[in-house]
C-alpha atoms as a PDB file:
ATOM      1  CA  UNK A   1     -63.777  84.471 -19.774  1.00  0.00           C
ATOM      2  CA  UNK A   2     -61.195  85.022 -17.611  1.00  0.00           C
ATOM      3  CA  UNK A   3     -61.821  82.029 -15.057  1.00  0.00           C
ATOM      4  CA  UNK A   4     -62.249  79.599 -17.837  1.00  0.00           C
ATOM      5  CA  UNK A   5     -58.839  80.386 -19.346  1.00  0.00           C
ATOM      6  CA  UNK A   6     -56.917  80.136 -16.216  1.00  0.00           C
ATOM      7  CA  UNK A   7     -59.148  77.162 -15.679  1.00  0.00           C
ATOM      8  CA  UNK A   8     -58.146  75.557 -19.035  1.00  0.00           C
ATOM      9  CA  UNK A   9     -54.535  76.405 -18.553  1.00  0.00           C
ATOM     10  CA  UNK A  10     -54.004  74.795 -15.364  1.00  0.00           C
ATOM     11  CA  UNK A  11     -55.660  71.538 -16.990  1.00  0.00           C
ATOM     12  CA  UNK A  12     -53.454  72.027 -19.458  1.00  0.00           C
ATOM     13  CA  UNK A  13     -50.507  71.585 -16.813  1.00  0.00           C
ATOM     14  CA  UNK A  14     -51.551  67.915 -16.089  1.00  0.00           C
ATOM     15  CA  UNK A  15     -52.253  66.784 -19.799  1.00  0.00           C
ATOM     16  CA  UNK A  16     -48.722  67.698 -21.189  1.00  0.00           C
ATOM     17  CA  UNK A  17     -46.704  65.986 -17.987  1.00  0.00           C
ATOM     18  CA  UNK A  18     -48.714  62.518 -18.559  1.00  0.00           C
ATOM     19  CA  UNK A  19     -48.443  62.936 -22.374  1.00  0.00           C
ATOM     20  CA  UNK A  20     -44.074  63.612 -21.931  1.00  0.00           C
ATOM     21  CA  UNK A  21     -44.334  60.503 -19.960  1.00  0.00           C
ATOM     22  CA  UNK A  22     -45.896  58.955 -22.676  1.00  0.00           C
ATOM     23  CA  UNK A  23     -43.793  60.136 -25.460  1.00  0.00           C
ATOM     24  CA  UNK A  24     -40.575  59.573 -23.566  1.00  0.00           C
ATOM     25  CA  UNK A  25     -41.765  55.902 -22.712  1.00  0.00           C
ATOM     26  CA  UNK A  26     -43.218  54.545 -25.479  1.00  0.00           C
ATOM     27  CA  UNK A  27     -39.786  55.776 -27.737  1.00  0.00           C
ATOM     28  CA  UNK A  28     -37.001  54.886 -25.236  1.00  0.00           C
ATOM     29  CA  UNK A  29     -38.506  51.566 -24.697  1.00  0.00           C
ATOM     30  CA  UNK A  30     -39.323  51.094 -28.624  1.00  0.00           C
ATOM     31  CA  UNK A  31     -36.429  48.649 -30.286  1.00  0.00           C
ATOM     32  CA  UNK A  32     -33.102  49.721 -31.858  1.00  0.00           C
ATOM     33  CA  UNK A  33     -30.123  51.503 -30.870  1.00  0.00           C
ATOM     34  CA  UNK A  34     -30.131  55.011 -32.248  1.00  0.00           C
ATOM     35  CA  UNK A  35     -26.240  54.967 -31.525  1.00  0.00           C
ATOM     36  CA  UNK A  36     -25.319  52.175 -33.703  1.00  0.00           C
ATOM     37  CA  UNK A  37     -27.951  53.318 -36.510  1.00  0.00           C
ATOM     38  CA  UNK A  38     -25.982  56.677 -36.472  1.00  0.00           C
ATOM     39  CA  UNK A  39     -22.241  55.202 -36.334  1.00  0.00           C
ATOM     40  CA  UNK A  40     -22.978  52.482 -39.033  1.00  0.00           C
ATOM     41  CA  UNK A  41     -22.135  49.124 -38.859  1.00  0.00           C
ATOM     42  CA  UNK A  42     -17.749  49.681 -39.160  1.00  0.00           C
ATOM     43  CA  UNK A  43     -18.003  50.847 -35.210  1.00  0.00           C
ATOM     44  CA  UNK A  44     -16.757  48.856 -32.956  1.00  0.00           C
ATOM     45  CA  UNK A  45     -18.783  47.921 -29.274  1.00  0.00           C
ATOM     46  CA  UNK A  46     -16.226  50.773 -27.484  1.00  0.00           C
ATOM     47  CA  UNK A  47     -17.016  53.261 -29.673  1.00  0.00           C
ATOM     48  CA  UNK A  48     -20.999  52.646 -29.603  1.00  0.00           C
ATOM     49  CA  UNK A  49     -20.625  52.793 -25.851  1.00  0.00           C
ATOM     50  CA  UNK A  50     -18.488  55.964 -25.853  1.00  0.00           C
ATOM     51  CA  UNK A  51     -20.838  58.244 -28.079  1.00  0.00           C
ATOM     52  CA  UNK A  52     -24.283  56.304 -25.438  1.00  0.00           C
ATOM     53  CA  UNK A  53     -22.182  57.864 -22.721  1.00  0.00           C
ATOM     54  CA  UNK A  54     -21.482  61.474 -24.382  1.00  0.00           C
ATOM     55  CA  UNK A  55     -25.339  61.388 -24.998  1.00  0.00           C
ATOM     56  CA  UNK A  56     -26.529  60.385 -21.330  1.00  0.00           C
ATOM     57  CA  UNK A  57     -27.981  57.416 -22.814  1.00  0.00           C
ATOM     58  CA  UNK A  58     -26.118  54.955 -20.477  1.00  0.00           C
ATOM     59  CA  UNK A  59     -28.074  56.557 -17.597  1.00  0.00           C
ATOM     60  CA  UNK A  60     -31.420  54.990 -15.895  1.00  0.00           C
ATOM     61  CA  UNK A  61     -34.450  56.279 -17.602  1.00  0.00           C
ATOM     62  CA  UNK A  62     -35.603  58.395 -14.718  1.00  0.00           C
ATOM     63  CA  UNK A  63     -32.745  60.481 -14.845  1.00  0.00           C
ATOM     64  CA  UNK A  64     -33.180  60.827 -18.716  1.00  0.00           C
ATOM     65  CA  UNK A  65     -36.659  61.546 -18.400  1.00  0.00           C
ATOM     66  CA  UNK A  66     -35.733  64.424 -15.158  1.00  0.00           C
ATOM     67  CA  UNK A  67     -33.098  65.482 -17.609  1.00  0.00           C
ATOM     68  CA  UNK A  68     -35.157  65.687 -20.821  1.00  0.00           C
ATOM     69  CA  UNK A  69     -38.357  67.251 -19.267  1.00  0.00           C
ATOM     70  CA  UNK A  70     -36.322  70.208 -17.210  1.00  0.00           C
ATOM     71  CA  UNK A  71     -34.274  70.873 -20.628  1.00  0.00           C
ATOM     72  CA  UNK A  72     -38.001  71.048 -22.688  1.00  0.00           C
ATOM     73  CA  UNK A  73     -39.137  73.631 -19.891  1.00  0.00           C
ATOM     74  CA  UNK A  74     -35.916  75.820 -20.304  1.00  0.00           C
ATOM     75  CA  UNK A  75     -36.794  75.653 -24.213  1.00  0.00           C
ATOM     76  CA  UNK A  76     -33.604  73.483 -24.734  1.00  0.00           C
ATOM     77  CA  UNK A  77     -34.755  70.629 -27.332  1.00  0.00           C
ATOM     78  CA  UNK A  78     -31.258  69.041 -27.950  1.00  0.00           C
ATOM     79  CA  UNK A  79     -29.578  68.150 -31.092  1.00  0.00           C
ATOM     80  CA  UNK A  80     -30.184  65.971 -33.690  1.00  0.00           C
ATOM     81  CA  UNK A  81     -29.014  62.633 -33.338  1.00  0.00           C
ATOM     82  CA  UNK A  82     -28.397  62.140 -37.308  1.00  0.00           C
ATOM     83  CA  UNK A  83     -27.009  65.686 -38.231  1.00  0.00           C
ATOM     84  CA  UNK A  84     -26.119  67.368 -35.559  1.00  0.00           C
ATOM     85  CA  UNK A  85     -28.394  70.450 -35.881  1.00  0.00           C
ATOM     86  CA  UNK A  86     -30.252  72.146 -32.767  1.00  0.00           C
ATOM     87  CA  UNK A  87     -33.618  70.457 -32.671  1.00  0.00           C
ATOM     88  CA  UNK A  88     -35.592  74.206 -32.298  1.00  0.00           C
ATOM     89  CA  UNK A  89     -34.462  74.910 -35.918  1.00  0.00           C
ATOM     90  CA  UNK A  90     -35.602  71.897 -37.257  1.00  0.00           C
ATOM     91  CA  UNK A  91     -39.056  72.052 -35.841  1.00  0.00           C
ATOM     92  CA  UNK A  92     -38.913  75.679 -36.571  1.00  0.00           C
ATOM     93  CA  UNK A  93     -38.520  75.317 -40.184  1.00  0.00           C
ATOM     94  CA  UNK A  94     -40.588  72.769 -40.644  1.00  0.00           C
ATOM     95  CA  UNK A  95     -43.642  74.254 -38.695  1.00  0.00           C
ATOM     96  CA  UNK A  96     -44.547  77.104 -41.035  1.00  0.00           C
ATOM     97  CA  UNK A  97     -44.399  75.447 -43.744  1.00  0.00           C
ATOM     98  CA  UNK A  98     -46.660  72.886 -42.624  1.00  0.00           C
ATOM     99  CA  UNK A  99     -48.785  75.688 -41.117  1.00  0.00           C
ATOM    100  CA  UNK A 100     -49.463  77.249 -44.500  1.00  0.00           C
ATOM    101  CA  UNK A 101     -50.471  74.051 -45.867  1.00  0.00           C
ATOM    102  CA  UNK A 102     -53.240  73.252 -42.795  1.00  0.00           C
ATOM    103  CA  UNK A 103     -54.105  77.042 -43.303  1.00  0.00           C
ATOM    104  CA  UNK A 104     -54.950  76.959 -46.983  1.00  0.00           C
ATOM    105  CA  UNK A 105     -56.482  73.433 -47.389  1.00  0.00           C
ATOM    106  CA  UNK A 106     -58.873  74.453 -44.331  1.00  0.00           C
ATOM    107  CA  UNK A 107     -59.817  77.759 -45.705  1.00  0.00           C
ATOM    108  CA  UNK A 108     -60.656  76.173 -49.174  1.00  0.00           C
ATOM    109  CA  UNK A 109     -62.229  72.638 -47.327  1.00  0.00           C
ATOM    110  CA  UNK A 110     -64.770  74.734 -44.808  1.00  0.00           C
ATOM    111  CA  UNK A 111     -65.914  77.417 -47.192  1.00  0.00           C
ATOM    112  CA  UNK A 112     -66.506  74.737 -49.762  1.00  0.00           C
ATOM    113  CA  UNK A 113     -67.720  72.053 -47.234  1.00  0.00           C
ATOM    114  CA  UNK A 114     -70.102  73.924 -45.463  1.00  0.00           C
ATOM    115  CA  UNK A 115     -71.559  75.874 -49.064  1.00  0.00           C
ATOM    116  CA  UNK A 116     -72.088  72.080 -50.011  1.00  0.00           C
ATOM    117  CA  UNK A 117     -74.092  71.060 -46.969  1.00  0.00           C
ATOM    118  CA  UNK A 118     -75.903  73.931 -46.758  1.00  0.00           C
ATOM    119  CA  UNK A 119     -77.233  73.610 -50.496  1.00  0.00           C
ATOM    120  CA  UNK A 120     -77.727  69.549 -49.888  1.00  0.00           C
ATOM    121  CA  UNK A 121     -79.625  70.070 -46.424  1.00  0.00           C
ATOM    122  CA  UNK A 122     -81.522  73.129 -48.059  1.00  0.00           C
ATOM    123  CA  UNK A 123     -82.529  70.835 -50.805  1.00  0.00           C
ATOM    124  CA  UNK A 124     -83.462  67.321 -49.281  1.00  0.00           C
ATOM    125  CA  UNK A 125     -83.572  64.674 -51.431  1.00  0.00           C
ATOM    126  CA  UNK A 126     -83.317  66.461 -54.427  1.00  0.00           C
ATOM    127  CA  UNK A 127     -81.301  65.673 -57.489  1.00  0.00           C
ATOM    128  CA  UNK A 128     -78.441  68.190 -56.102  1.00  0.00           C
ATOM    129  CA  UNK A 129     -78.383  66.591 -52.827  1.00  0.00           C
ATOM    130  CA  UNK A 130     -77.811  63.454 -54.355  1.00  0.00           C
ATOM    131  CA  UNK A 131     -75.329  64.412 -56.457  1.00  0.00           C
ATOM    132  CA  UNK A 132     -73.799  66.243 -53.433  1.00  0.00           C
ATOM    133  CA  UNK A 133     -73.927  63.256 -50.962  1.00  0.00           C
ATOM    134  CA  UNK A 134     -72.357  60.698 -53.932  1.00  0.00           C
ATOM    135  CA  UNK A 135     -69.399  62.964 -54.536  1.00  0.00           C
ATOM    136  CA  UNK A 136     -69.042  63.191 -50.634  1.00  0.00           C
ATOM    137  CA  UNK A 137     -68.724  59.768 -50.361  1.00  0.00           C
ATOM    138  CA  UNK A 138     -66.688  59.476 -53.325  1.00  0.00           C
ATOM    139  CA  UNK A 139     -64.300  62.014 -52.053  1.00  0.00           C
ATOM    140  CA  UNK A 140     -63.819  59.951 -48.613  1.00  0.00           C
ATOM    141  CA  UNK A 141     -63.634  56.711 -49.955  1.00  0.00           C
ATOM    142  CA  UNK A 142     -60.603  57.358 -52.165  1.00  0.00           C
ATOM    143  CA  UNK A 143     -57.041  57.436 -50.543  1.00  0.00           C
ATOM    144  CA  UNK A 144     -55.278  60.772 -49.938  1.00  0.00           C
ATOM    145  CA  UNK A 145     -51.917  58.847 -51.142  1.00  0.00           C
ATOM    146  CA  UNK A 146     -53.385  57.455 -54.070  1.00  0.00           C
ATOM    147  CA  UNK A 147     -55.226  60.912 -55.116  1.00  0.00           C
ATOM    148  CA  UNK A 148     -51.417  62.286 -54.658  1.00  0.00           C
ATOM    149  CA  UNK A 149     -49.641  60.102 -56.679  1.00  0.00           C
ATOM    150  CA  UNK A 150     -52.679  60.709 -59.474  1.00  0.00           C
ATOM    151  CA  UNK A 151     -52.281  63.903 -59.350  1.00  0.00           C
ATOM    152  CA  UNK A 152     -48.483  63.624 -59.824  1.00  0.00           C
ATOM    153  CA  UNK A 153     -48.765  61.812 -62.814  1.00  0.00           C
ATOM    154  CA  UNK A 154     -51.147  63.701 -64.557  1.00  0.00           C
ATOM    155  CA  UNK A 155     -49.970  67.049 -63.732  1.00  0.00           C
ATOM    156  CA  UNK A 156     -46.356  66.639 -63.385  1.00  0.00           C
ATOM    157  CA  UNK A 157     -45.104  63.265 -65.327  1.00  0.00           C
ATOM    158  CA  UNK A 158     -47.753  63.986 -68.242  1.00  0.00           C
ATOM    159  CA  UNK A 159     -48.456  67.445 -68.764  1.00  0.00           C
ATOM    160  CA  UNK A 160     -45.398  68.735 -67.026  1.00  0.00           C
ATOM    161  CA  UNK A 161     -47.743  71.384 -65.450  1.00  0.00           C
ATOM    162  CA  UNK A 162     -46.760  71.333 -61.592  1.00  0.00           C
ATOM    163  CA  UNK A 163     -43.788  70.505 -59.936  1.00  0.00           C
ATOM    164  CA  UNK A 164     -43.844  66.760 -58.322  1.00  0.00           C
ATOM    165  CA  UNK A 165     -42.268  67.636 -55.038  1.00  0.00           C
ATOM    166  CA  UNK A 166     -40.612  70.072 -52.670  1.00  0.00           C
ATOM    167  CA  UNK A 167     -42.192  73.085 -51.158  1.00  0.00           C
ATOM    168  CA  UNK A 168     -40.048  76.173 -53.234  1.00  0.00           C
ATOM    169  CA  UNK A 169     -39.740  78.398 -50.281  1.00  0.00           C
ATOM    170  CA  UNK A 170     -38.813  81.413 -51.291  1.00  0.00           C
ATOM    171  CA  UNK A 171     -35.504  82.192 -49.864  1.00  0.00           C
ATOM    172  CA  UNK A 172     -34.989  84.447 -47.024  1.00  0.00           C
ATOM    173  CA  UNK A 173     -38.673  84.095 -45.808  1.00  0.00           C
ATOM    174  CA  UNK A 174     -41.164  81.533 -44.764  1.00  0.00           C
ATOM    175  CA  UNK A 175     -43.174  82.424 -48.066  1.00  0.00           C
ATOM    176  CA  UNK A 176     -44.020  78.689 -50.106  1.00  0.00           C
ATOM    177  CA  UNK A 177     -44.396  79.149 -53.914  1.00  0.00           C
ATOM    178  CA  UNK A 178     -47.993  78.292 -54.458  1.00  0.00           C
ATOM    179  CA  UNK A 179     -47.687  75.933 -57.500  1.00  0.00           C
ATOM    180  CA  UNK A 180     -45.720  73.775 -55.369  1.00  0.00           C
ATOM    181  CA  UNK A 181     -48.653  74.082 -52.718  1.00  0.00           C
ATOM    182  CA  UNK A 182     -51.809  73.049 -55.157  1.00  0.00           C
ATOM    183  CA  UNK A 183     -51.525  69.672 -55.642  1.00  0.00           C
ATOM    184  CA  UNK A 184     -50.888  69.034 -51.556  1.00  0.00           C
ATOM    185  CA  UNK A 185     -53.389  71.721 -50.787  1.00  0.00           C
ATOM    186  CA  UNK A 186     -56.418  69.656 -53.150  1.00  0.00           C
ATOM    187  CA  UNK A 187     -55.187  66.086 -51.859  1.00  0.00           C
ATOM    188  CA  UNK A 188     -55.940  66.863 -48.498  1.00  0.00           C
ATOM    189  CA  UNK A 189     -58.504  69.728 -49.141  1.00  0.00           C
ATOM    190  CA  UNK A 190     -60.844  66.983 -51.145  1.00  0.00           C
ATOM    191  CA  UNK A 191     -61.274  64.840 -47.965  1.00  0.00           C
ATOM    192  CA  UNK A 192     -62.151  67.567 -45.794  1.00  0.00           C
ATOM    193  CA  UNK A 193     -64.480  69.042 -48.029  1.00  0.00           C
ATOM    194  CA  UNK A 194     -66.578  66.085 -48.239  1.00  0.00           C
ATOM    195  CA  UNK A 195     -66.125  65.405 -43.914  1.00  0.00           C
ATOM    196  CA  UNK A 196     -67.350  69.210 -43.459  1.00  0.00           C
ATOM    197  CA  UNK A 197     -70.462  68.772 -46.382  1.00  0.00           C
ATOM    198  CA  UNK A 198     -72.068  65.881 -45.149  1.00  0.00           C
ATOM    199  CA  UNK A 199     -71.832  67.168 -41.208  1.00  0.00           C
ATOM    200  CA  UNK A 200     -73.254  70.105 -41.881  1.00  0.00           C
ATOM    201  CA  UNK A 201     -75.852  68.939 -43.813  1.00  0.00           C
ATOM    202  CA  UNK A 202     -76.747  66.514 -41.146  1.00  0.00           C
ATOM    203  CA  UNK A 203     -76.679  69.505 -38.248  1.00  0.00           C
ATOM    204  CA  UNK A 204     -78.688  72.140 -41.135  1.00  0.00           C
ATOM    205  CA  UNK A 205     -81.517  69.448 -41.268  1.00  0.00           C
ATOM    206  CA  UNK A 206     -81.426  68.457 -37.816  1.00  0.00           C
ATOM    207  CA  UNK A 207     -81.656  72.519 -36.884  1.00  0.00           C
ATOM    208  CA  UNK A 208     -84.305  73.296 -39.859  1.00  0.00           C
ATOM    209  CA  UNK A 209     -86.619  70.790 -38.512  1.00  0.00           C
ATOM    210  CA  UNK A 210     -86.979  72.318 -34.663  1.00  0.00           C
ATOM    211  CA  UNK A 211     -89.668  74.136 -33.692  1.00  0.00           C
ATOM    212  CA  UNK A 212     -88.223  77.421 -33.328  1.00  0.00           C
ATOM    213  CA  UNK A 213     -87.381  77.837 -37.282  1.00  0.00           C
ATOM    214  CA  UNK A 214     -90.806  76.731 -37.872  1.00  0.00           C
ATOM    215  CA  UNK A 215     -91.741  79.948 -35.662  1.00  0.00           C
ATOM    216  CA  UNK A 216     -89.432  81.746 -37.302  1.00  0.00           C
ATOM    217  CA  UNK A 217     -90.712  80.894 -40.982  1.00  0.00           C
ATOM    218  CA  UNK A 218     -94.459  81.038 -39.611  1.00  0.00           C
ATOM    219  CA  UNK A 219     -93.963  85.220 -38.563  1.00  0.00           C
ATOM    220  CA  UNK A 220     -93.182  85.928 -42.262  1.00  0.00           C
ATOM    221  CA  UNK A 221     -89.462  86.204 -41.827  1.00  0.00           C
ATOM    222  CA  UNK A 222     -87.281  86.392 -45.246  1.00  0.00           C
ATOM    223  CA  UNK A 223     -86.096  82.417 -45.552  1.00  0.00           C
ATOM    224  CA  UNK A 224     -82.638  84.328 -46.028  1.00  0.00           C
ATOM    225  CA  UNK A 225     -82.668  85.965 -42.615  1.00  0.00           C
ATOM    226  CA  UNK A 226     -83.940  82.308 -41.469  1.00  0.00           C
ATOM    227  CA  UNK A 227     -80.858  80.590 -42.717  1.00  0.00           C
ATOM    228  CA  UNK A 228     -78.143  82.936 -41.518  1.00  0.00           C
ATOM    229  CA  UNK A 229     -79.350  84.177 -38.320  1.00  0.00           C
ATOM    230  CA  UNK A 230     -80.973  81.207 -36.828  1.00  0.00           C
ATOM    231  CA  UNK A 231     -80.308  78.036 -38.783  1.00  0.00           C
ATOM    232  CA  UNK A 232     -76.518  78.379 -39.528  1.00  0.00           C
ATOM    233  CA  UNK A 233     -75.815  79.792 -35.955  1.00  0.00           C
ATOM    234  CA  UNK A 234     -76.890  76.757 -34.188  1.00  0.00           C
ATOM    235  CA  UNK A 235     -76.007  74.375 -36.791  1.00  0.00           C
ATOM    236  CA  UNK A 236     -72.249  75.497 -36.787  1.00  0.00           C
ATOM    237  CA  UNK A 237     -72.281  74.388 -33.033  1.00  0.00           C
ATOM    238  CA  UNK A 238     -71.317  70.398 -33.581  1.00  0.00           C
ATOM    239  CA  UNK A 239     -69.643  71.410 -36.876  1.00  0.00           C
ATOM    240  CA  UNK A 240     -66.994  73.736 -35.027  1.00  0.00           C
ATOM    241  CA  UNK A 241     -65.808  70.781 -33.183  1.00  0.00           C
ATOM    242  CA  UNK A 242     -65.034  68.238 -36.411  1.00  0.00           C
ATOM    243  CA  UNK A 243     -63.028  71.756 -37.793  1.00  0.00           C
ATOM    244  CA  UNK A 244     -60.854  72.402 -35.015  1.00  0.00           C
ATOM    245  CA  UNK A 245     -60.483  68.655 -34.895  1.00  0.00           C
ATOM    246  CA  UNK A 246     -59.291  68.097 -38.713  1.00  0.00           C
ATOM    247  CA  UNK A 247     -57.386  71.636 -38.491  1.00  0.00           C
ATOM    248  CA  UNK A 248     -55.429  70.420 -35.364  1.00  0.00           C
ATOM    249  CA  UNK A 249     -54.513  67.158 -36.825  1.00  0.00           C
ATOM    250  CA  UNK A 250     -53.257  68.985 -40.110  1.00  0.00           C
ATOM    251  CA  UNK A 251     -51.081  71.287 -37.709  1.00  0.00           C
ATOM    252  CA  UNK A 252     -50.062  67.648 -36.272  1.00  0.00           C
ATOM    253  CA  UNK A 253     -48.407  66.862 -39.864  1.00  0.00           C
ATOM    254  CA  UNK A 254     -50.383  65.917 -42.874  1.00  0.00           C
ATOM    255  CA  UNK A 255     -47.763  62.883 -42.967  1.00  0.00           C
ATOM    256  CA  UNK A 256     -49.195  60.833 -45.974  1.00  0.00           C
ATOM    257  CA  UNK A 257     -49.334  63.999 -48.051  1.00  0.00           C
ATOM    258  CA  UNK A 258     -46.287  65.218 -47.248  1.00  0.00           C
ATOM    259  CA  UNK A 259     -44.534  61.737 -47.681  1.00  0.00           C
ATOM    260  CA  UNK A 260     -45.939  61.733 -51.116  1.00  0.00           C
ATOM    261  CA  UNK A 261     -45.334  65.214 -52.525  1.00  0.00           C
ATOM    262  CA  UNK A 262     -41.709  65.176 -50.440  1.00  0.00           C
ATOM    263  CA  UNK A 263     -42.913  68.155 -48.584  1.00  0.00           C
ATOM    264  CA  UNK A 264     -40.589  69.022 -46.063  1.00  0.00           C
ATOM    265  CA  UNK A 265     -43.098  69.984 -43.031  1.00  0.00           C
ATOM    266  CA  UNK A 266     -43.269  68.705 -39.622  1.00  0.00           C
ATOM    267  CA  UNK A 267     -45.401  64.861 -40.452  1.00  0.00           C
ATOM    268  CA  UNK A 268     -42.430  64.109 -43.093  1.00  0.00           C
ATOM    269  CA  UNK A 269     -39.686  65.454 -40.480  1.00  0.00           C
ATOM    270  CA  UNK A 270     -41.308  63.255 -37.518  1.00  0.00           C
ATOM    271  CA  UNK A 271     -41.371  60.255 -40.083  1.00  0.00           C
ATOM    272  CA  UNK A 272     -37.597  60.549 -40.843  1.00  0.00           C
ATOM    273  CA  UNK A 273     -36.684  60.880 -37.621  1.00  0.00           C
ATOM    274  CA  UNK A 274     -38.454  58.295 -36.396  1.00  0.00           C
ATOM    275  CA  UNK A 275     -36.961  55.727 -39.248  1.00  0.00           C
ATOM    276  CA  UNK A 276     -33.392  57.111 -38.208  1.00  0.00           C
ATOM    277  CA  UNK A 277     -34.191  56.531 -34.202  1.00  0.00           C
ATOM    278  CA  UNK A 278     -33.391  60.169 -34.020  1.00  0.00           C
ATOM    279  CA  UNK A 279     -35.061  60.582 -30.462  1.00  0.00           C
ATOM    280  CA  UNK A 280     -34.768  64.208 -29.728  1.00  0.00           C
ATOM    281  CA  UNK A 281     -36.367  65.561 -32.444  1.00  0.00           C
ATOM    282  CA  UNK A 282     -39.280  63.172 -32.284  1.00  0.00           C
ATOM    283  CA  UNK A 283     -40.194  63.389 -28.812  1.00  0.00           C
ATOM    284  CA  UNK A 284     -40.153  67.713 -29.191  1.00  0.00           C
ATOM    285  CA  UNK A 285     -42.131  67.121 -32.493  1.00  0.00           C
ATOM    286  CA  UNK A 286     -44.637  64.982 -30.780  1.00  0.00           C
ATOM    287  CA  UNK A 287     -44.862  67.179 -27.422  1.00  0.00           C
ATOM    288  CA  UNK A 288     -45.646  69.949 -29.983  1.00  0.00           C
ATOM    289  CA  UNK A 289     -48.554  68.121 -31.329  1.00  0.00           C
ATOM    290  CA  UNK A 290     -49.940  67.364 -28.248  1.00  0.00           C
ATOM    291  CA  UNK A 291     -49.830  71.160 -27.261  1.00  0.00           C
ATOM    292  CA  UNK A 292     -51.357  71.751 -30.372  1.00  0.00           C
ATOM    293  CA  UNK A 293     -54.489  69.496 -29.975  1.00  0.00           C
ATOM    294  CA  UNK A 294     -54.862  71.248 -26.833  1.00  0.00           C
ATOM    295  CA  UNK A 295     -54.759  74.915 -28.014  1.00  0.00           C
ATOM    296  CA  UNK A 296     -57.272  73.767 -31.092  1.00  0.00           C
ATOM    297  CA  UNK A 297     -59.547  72.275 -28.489  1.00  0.00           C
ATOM    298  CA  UNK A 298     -59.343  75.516 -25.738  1.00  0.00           C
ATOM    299  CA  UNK A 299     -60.486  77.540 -29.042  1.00  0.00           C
ATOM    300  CA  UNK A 300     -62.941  74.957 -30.228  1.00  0.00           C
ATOM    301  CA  UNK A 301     -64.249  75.243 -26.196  1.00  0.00           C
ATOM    302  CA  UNK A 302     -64.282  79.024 -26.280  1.00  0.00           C
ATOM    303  CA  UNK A 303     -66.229  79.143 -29.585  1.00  0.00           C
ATOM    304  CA  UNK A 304     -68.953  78.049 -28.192  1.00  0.00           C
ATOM    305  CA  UNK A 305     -69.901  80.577 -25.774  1.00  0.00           C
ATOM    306  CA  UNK A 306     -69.673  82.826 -29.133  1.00  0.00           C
ATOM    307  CA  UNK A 307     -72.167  81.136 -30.959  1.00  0.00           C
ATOM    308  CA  UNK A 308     -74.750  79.795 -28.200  1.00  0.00           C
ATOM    309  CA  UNK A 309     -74.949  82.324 -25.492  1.00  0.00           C
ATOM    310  CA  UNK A 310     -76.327  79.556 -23.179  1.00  0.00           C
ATOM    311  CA  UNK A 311     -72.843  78.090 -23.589  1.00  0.00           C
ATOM    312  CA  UNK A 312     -71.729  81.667 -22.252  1.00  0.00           C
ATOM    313  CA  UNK A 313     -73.466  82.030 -19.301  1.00  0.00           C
ATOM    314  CA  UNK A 314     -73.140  78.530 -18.242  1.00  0.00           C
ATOM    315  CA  UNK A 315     -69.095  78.775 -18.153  1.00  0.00           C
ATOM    316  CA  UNK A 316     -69.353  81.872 -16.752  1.00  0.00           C
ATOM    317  CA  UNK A 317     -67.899  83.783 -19.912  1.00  0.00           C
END
């Protein structure tokens, strides 16, 4: 275990230096002058050039990039180009809250997802697998904005149920007020649910059709026992990799949802910024997501060695 994580960490190195270069590139070279959005269209060409220099933006874009990159290593993100406020504390309260959101909607989307396969791949062809495999489909096939705003009309403009918008953080903590999390949590739960269903029904069937379950069934073991211990072990193995995938990418910022609902979490926050040029907060955001695709996919790696020992021995863990 202990050679693979060192081993993963020093890839890690690599992936986050070309992914900075990246970032930095693709936003310093992207149109617009962040200076003149934030001064407004009454400051003169002096000014504009004053407030570039008092930046370092009037420097080459090696030197911003040296600058930049030894500032993220010493943990100093900058300010704000619109407000003024220390980058860190932006992405810092924006980050739990979307945190809570990823960690809720996941909870509810694989416990429901894979109780859905299970049932449809236990049941082939059956009514309930039909009717399981048409509301999957259903469920992907609609937008997550438009489920959003439906929800926001029925529950909030009709029957004045749930608020529309905002996250009602409880003040002093990181706590969210959960009827402000419910409608968020089901438009991006609903999706997953149905992605999580219909690949683990497709793993269950491909797993209860080997020869080793047939063995298993053929000694007289309890189907139950057959399921759990056997089946669902070595069915979870390709599932495990679409979870950490969709749980990463929530981390990243469920930005649709939280552009509909107003929900002030880290997809909303790199959306305004990047509509107000504000470069320092979207090139930390981004480097954050990055480094969070990479943690999801160093646990995703490690998980399975857990649930296929051949995985285990092979790495050496």
């Amino acid at each position: 275990m202990r050679r693979f994580l060192v081993r993963s960490l020093l890839q890690l190195i690599p992936t986050l230096f070309i992914a900075s270069i990246l970032i930095f590139a693709i936003i310093v070279l992207s149109p617009g002058d962040p200076v003149a959005m934030k001064l407004g269209t009454e400051a003169t060409q002096e000014q504009i050039q004053a407030e570039r220099t008092r930046l370092g933006l009037d420097k080459p874009i090696v030197v911003r990039y040296v600058v930049w990159l030894s500032d993220m290593l010493h943990f100093n993100l900058g300010y704000s180009l619109t407000n003024g406020q220390p980058v860190a504390d932006q992405i810092g309260n924006a980050f739990p809250k979307t945190l809570q959101l990823a960690v809720i909607s996941m909870i509810i989307a694989v416990f429901l997802g894979f109780l859905l396969g299970i049932l449809s791949a236990l049941r082939p062809n059956s009514i309930l697998d039909m009717a399981i495999t048409s509301l999957s489909s259903l469920a992907l096939a609609i937008p997550n904005f438009w489920l959003g705003l439906m929800m926001i009309l029925v529950f909030s403009v009709r029957l004045k149920w749930l608020p529309p918008s905002g996250t009602g953080e409880i003040e002093g903590t990181y706590i969210l007020n959960f009827k402000y999390l419910l409608m968020p949590v089901i438009s991006i739960a609903v999706p997953q649910i149905a992605v999580f269903a219909r690949y683990m029904r497709s793993a269950m069937l491909d797993v209860l059709s080997t020869d080793y379950i047939r063995a298993a069934r053929a000694k007289g073991l309890f189907e139950s026992r057959v399921i759990s211990h056997h089946a669902l072990r070595n069915a979870m193995i390709p599932v495990v990799t679409i979870v950490g995938i969709q749980f990463g990418r929530l981390l990243a910022g469920a930005v649709i949802t939280e552009a509909v609902f107003a929900y002030s979490g880290i997809g909303r926050l790199i959306l305004v910024s990047i509509m107000n040029r504000d470069y320092p907060v979207v090139q930390s955001s981004l480097m954050l997501v990055v480094l969070i695709f990479i943690i999801t996919n160093l646990l995703v790696d490690m998980s399975y060695g857990f649930l296929d020992p051949r995985v285990r021995v092979a790495r050496g863990y």
